[in-house]
N, C-alpha and C. Protein backbone atom coordinates (compact mmCIF):
# COMPACT_ATOMS: atom_id res chain seq x y z
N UNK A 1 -122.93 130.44 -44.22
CA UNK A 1 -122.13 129.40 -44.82
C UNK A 1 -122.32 128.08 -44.07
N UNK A 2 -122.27 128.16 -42.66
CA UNK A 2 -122.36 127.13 -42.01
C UNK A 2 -123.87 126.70 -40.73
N UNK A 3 -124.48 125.93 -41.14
CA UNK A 3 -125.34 125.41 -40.10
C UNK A 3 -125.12 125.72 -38.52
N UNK A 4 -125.12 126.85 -37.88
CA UNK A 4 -124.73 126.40 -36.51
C UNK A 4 -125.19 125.76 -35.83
N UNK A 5 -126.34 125.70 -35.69
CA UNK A 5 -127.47 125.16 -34.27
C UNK A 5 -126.98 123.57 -34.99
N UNK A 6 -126.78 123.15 -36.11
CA UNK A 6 -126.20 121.70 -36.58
C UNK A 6 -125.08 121.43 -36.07
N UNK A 7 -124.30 122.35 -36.23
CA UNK A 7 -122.47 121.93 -35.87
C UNK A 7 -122.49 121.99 -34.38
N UNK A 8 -123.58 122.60 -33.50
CA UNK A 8 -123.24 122.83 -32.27
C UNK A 8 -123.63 121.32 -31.77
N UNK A 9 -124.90 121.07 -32.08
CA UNK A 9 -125.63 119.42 -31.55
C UNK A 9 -124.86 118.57 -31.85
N UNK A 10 -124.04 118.31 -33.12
CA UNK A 10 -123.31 117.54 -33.92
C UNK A 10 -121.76 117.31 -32.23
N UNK A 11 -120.99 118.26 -32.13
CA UNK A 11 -120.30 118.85 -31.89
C UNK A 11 -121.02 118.46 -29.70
N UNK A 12 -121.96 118.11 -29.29
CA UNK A 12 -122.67 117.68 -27.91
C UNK A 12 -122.70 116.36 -28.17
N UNK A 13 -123.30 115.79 -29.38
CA UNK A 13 -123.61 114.46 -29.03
C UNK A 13 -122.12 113.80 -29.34
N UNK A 14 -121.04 113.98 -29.93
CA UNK A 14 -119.75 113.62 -29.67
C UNK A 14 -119.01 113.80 -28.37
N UNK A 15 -118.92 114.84 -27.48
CA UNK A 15 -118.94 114.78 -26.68
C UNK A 15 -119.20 113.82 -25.85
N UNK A 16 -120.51 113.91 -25.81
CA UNK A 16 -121.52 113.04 -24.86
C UNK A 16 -121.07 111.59 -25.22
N UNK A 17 -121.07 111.06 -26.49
CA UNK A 17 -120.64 109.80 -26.85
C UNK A 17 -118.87 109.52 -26.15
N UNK A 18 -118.30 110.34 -26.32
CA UNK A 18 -116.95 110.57 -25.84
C UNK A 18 -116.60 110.09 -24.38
N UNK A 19 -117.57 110.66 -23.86
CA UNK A 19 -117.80 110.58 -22.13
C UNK A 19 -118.18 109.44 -22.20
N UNK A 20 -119.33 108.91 -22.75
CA UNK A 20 -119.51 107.36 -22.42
C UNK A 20 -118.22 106.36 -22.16
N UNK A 21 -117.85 106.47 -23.39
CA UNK A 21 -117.00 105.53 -23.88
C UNK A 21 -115.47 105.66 -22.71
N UNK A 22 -115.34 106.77 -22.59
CA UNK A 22 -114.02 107.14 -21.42
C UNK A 22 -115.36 106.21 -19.72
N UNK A 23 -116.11 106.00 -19.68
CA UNK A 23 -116.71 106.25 -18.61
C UNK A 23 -117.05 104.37 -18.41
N UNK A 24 -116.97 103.60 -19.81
CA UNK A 24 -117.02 102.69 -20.11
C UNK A 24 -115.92 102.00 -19.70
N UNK A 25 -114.29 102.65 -20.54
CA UNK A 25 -113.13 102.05 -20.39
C UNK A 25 -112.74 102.07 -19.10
N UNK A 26 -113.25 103.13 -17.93
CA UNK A 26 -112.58 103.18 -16.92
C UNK A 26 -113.21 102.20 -16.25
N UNK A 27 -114.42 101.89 -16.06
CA UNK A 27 -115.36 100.57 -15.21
C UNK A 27 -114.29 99.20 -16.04
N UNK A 28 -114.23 98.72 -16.87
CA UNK A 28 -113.52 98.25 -17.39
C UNK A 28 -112.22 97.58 -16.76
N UNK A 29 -111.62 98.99 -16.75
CA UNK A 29 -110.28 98.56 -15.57
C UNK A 29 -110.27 98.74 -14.35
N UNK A 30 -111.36 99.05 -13.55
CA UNK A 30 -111.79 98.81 -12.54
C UNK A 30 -112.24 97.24 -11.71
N UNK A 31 -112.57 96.96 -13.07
CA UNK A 31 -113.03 95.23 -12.81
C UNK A 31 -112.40 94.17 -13.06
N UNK A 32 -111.23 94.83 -13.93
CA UNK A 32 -109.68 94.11 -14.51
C UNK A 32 -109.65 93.45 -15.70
N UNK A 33 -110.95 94.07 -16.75
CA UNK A 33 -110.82 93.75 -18.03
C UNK A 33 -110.19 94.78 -18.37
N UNK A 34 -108.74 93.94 -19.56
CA UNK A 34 -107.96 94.77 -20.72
C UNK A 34 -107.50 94.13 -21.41
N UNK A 35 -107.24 95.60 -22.13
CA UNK A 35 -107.05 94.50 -24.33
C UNK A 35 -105.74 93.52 -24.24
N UNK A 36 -104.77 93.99 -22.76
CA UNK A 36 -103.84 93.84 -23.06
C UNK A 36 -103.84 92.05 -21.96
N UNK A 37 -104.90 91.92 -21.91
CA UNK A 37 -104.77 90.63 -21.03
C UNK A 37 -104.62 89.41 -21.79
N UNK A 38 -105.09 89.53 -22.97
CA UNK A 38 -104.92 88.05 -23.92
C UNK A 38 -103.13 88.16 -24.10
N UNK A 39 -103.07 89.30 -24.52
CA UNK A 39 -101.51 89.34 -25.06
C UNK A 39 -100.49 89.08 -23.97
N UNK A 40 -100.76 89.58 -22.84
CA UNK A 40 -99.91 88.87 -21.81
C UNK A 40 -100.03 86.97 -21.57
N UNK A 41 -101.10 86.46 -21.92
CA UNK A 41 -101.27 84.99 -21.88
C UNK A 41 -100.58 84.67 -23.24
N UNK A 42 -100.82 85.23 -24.30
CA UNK A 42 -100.05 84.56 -25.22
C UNK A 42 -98.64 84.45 -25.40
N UNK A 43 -98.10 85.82 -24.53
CA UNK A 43 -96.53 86.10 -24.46
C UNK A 43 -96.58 84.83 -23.32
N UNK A 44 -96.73 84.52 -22.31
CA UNK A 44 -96.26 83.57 -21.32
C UNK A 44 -96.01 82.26 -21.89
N UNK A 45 -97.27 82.03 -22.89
CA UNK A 45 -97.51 81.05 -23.38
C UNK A 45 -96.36 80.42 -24.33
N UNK A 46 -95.44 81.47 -24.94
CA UNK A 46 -94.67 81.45 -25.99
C UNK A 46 -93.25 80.82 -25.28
N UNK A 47 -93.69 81.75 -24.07
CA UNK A 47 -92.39 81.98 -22.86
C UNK A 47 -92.02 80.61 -22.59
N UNK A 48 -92.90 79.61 -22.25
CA UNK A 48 -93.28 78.20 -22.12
C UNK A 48 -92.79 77.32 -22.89
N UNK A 49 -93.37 77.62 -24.29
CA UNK A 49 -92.41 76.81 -24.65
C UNK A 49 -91.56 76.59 -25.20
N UNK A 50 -90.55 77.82 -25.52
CA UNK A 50 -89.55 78.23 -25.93
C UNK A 50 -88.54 77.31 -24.70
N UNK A 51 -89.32 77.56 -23.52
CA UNK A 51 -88.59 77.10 -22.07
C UNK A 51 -88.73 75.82 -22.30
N UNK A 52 -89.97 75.10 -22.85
CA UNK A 52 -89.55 73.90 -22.44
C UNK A 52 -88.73 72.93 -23.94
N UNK A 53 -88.60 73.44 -25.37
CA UNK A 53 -87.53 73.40 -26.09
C UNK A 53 -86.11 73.27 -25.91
N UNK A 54 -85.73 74.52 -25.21
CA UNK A 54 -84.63 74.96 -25.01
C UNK A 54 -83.80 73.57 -23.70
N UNK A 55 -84.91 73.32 -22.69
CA UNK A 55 -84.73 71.80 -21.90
C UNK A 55 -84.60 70.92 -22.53
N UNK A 56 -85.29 70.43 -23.65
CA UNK A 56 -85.80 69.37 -24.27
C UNK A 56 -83.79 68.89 -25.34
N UNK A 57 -83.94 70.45 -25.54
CA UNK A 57 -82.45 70.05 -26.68
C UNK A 57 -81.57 69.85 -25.54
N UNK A 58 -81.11 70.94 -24.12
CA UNK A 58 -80.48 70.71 -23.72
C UNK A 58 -79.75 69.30 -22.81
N UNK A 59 -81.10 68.60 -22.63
CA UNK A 59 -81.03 66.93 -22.21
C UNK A 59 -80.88 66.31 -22.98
């Protein structure tokens, strides 16, 4: 019914691709690139000037 020697290679090179990619993300944050670094600049950014509004009415 089923291909084995297919599903098995199929079934390695995912793997193997798998490992890259985990092997990728970890160098990654090793070097202090993350997804989550823009989003922390844009939250500060917001932070800013909400802060400097909130001065602006209060004077």
């Amino acid at each position: 019914m089923f291909n084995d020697p297919l599903i098995h290679e199929e079934t390695k090179l995912k793997i193997a691709e798998r490992e890259r990619e985990a092997e990728s993300q970890r160098l990654h944050q090793q070097l202090g690139y993350s997804d989550r670094k823009a989003a922390r600049w844009v939250f500060a950014l917001i932070a800013l000037v909400i802060a400097m509004v909130l001065v602006t009415v209060l004077l």
